[in-house]
Protein backbone atom coordinates (compact mmCIF):
# COMPACT_ATOMS: atom_id res chain seq x y z
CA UNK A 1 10.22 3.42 14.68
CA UNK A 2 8.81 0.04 16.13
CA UNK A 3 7.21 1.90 19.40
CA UNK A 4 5.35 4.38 16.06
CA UNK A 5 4.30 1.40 14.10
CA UNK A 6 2.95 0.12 17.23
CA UNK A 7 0.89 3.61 18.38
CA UNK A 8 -0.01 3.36 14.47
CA UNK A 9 -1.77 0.12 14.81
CA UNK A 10 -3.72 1.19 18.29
CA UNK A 11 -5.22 3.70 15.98
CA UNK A 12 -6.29 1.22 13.21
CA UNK A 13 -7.58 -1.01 16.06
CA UNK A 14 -9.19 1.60 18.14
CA UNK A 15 -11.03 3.68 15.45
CA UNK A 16 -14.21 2.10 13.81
CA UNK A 17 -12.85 1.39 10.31
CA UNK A 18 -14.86 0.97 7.41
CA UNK A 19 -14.02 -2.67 5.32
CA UNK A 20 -15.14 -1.16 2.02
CA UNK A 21 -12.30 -0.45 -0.72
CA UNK A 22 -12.38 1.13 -4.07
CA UNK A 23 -11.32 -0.55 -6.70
CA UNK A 24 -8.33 1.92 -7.56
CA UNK A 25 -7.51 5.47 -6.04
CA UNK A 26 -5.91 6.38 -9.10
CA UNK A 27 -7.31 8.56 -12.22
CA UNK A 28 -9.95 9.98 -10.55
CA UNK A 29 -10.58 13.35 -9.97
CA UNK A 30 -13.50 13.88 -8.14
CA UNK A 31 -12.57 15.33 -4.22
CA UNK A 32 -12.85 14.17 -0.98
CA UNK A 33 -15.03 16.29 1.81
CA UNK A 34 -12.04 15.56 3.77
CA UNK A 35 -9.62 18.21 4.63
CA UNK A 36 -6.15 17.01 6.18
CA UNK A 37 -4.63 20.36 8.32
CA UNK A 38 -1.29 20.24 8.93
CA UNK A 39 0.48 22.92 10.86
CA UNK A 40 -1.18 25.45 9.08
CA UNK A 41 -1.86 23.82 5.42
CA UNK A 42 -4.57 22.17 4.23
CA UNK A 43 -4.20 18.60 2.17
CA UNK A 44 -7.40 17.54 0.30
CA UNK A 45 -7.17 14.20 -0.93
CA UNK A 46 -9.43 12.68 -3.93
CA UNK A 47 -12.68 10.91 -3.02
CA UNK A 48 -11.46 7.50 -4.59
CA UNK A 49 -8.12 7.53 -1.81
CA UNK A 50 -10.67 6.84 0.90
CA UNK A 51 -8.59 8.63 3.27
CA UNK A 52 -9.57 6.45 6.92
CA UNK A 53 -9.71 10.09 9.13
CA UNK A 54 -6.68 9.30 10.79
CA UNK A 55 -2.99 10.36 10.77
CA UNK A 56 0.28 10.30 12.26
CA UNK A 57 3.61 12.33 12.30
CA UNK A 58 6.67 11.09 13.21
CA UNK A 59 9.09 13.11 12.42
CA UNK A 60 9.68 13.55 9.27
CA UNK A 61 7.23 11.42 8.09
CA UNK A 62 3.27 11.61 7.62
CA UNK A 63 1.48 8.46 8.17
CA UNK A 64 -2.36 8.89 6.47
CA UNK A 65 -5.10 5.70 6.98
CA UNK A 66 -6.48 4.87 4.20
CA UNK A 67 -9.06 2.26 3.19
CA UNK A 68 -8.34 2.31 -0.93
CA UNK A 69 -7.00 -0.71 -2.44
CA UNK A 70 -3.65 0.45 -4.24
CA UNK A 71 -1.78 -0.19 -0.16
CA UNK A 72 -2.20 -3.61 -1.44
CA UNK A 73 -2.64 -3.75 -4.65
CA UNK A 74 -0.27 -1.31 -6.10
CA UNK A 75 0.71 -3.41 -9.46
CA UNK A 76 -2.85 -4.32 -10.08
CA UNK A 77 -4.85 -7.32 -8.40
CA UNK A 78 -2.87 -10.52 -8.25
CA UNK A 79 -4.45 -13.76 -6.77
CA UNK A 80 -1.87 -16.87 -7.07
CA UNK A 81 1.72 -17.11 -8.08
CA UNK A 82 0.49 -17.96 -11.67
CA UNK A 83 -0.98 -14.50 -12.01
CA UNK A 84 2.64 -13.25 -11.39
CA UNK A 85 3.50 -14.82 -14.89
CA UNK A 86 0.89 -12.17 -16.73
CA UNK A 87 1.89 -9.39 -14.86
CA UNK A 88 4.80 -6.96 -14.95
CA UNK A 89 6.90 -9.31 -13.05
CA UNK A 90 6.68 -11.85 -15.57
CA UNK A 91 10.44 -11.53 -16.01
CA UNK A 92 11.26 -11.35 -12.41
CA UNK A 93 12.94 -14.34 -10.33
CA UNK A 94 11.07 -16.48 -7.98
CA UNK A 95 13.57 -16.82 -4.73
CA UNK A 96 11.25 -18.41 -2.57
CA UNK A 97 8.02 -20.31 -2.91
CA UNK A 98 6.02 -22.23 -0.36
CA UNK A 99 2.08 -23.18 -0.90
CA UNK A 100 -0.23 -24.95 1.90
CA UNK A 101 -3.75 -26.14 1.42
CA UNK A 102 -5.72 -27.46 3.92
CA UNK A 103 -10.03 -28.64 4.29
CA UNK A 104 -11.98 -25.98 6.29
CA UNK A 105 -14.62 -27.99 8.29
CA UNK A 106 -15.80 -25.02 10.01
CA UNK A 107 -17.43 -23.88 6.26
CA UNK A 108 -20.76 -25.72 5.09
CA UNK A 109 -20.15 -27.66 3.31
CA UNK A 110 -16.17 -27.75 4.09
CA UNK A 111 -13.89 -25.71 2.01
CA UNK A 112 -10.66 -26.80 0.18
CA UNK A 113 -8.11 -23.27 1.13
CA UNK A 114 -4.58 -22.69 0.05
CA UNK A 115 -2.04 -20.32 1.12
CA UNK A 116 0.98 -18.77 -1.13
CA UNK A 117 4.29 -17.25 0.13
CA UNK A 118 6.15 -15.78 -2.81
CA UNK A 119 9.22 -13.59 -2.66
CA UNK A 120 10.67 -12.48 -6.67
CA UNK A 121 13.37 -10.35 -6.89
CA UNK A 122 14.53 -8.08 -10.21
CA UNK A 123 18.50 -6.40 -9.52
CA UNK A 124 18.31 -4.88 -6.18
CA UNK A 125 14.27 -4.63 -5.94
CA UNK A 126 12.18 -7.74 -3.77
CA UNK A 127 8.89 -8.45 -3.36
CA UNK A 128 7.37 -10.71 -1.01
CA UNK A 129 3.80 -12.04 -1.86
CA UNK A 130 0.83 -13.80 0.42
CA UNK A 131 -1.97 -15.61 -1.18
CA UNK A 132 -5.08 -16.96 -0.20
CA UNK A 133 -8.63 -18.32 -1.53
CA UNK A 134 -10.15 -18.01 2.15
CA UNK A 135 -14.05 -17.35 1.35
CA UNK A 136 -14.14 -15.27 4.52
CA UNK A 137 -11.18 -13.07 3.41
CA UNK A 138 -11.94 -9.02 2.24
CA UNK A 139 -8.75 -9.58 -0.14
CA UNK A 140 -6.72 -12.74 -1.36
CA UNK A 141 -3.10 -11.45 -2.37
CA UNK A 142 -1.21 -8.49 -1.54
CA UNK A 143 2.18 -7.06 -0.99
CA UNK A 144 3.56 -8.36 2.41
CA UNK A 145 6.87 -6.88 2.33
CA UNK A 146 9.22 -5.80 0.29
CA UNK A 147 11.30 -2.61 -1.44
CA UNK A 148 11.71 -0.88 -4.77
CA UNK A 149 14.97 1.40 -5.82
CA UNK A 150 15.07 1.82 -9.55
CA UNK A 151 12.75 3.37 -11.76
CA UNK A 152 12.66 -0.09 -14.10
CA UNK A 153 9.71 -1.24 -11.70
CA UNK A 154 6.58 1.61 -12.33
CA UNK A 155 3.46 0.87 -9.88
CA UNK A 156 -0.15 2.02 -11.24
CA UNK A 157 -0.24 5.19 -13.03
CA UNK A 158 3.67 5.30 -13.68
CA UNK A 159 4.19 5.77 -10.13
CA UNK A 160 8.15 5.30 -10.31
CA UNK A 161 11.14 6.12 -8.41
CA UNK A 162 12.32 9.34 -9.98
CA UNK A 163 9.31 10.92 -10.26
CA UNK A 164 8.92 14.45 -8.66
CA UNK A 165 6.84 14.95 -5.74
CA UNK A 166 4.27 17.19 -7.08
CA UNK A 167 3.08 14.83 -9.82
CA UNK A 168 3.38 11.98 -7.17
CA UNK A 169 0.76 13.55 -4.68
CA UNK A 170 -1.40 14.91 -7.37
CA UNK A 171 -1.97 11.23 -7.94
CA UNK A 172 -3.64 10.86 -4.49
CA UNK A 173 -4.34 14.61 -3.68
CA UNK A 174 -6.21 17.11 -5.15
CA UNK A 175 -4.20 19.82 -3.26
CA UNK A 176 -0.76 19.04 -1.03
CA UNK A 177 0.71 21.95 -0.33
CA UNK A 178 4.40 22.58 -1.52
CA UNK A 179 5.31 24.07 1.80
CA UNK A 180 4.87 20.49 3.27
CA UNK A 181 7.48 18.93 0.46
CA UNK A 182 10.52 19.60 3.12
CA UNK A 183 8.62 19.51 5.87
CA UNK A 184 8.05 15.85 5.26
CA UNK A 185 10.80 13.34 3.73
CA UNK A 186 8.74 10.49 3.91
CA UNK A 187 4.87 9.95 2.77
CA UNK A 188 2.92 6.82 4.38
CA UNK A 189 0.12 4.88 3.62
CA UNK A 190 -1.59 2.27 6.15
CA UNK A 191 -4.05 0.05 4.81
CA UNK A 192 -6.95 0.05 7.26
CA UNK A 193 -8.28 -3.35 6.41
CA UNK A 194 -4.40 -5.26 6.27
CA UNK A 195 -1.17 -5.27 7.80
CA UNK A 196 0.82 -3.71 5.34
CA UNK A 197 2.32 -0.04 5.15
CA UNK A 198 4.06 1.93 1.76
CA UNK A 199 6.90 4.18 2.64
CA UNK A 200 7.33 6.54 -0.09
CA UNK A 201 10.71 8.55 0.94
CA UNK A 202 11.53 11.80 -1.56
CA UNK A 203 15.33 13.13 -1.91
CA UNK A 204 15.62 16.47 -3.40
CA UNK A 205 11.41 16.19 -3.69
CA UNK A 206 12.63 13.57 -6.31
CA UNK A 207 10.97 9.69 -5.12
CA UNK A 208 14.19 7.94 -3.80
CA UNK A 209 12.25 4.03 -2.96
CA UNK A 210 9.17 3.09 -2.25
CA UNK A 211 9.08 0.19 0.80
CA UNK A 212 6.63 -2.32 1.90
CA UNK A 213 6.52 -2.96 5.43
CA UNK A 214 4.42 -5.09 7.64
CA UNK A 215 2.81 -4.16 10.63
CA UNK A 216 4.41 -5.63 14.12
């Protein structure tokens, strides 16, 4: 798995990738000119999932690049560990919590910049946060790690474990073959403008966890 993550990020790194982002990927309709073949099938993915023009298989899992916000910003856009209080993990547990702020002289005029670690944790699901207010950043918080097994935690659009696999991919795709449902146990997406990946793994084309993993 490490030496794929690896090959994974040559790709991000060696391909010309585009910084823009939409603002979500979800509950839009309107298709991509993109067609994804795989072994025969053809996966057309909406417009709004900014699919990056890259992909890997591994297995039995397909990696896709893409450059939409939801890899990072699957619960909605969170800044600080205040905005955690408003959100849907209001009621989770803070395990861990470490903030740094520093003066950036290399900004004109100089910059005050903080930086938030924050892992929460609700029964066997964890979350780790990072945080920033760096001026020169494309985002300032997203999912660093983490991993989600019950179906009390629902991402955008009711995304939840327990959900079947065909309403799952029609949330991202306008067609995804159901030939590829066995053919591939595990559905991945890598942000192309941060270090984080989202393991969606299916059992019985029923969604099993969802995982946040950082790059290498």
């Amino acid at each position: 798995m490490k030496n794929n993550i690896v090959f994974i990020y040559f790709l991000i790194i060696t391909f010309s990738l585009s910084p823009t982002v939409c603002i979500s990927c979800l509950g839009q309709n309107e298709m991509s000119t993109d067609t994804i073949n795989i072994e025969g099938f053809k996966i057309i993915p909406l417009k709004a999932f900014d699919y990056n023009g890259n992909l890997v298989i591994k297995e039995d899992t397909l990696f896709l690049v893409t450059c939409c916000n939801f890899v990072f910003y699957p619960f909605g856009k969170l800044t600080d560990k205040n905005s955690l209080k408003k959100s849907v993990f209001k009621n989770w547990t803070i395990k861990k919590y470490k903030r740094e702020s520093f003066k950036n002289t290399n900004l004109a005029p100089p910059v005050w910049e903080f930086f938030e670690y924050v892992q929460v944790t609700f029964g066997k699901n964890k979350l780790s946060f990072f945080f920033d207010n760096d001026p020169e950043a494309s985002t300032h918080g997203y999912i660093s790690k983490g991993e989600i097994w019950d179906n009390k935690v629902e991402l955008l659009q009711h995304i939840k474990v327990g959900m079947d696999i065909n309403t799952f991919c029609s949330k991202f795709f306008v067609n995804y073959p159901p030939e590829l449902y066995k053919r591939f146990r595990v559905i991945s997406f890598i942000s192309c403008i941060s270090d984080i990946t989202q393991h969606f793994t299916f059992k019985n084309e029923k969604l099993s966890n969802i995982k946040f993993v950082p790059q290498p």
